[in-house]
Protein backbone atom coordinates (compact mmCIF):
# COMPACT_ATOMS: atom_id res chain seq x y z
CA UNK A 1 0.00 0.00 0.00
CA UNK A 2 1.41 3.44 -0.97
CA UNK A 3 0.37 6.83 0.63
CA UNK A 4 1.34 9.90 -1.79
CA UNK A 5 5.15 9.58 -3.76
CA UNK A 6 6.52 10.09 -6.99
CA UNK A 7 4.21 9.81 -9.81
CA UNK A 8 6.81 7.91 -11.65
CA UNK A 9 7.50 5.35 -8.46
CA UNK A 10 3.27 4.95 -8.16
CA UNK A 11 3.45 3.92 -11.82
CA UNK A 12 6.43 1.22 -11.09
CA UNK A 13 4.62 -0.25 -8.49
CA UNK A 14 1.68 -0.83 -10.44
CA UNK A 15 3.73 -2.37 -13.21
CA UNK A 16 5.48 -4.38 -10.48
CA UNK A 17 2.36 -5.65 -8.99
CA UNK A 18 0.73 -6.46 -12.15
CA UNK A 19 3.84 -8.91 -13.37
CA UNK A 20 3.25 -10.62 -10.06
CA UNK A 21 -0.34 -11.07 -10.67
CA UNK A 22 0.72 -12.43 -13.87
CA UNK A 23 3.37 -14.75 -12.81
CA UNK A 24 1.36 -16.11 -9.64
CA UNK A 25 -1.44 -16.77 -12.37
CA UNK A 26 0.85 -18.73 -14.65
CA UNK A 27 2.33 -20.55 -11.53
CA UNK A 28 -1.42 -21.31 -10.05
CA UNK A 29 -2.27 -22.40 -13.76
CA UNK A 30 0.71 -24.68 -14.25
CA UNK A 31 -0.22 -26.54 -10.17
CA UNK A 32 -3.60 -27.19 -11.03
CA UNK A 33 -3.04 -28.89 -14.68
CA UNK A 34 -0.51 -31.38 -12.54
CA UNK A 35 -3.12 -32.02 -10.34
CA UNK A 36 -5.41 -32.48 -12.93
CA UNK A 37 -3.10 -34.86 -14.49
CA UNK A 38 -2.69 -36.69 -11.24
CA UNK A 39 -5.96 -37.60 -10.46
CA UNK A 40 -6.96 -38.49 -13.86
CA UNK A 41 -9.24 -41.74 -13.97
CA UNK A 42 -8.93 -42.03 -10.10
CA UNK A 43 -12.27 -42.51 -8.04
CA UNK A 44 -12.38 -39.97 -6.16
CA UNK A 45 -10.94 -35.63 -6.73
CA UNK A 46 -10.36 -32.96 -4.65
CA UNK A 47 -13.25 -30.95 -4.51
CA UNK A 48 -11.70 -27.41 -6.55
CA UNK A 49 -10.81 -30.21 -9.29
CA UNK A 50 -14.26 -31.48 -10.13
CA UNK A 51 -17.11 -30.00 -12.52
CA UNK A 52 -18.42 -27.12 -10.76
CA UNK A 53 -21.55 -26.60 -12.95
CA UNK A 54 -24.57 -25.65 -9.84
CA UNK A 55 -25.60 -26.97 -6.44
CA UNK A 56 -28.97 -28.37 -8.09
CA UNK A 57 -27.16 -29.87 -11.22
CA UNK A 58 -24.60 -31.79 -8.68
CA UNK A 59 -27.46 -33.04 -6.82
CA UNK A 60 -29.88 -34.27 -8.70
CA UNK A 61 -29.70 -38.34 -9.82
CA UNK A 62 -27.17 -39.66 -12.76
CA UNK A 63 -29.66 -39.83 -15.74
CA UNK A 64 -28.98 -44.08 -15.56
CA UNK A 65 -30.09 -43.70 -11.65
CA UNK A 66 -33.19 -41.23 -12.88
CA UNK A 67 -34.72 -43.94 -15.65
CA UNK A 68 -34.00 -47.46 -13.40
CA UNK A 69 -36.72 -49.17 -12.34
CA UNK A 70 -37.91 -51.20 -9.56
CA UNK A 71 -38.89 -54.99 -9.97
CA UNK A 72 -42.10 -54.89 -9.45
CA UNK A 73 -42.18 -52.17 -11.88
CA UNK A 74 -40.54 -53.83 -14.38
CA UNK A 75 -42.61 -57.47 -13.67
CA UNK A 76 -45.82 -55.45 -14.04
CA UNK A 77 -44.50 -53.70 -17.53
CA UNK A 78 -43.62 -57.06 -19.05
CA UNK A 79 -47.17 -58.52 -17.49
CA UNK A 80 -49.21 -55.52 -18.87
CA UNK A 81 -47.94 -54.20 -22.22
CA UNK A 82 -49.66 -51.56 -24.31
CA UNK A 83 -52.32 -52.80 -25.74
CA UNK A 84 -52.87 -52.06 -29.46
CA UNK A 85 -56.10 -51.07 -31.00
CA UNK A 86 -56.25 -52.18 -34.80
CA UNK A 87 -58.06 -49.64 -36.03
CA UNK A 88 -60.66 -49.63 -39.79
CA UNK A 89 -62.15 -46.77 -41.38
């Protein structure tokens, strides 16, 4: 934090502060695409590596888990197909 100074200094901090920014960001980067890499095909991630997407989304069933069906729903779908109509004109 700078109070008052040099115009000129003010101006080389900023410039300073902004190659930080851009090396920590490159740095940050570079760590998370080894993690990435690490975990790859494992069971379980770290939380920040996963699909963040929205609370609802990450909730709600795997669409195989949504459309399964119980066996007595299944028995009473094989015991009570549509029934089709032949119909004349």
């Amino acid at each position: 934090k700078v109070s008052g100074g040099a115009v000129s200094k003010l101006a080389k901090i900023k410039v300073v502060r902004k190659a930080i920014a851009r090396i920590l960001t490159v740095y940050n980067q570079k760590q998370k695409a080894e993690a990435r890499k690490q975990y790859k095909g494992k069971k379980y991630q770290p939380l920040d590596l996963r699909p963040k997407k929205t609370r609802a989304i990450r909730r709600a069933l795997k669409t195989e888990q949504k459309f399964m069906k119980t066996p007595k729903q299944k028995t009473k779908a094989s015991n009570f197909p549509m029934r089709r109509f032949a119909v004349t004109m």
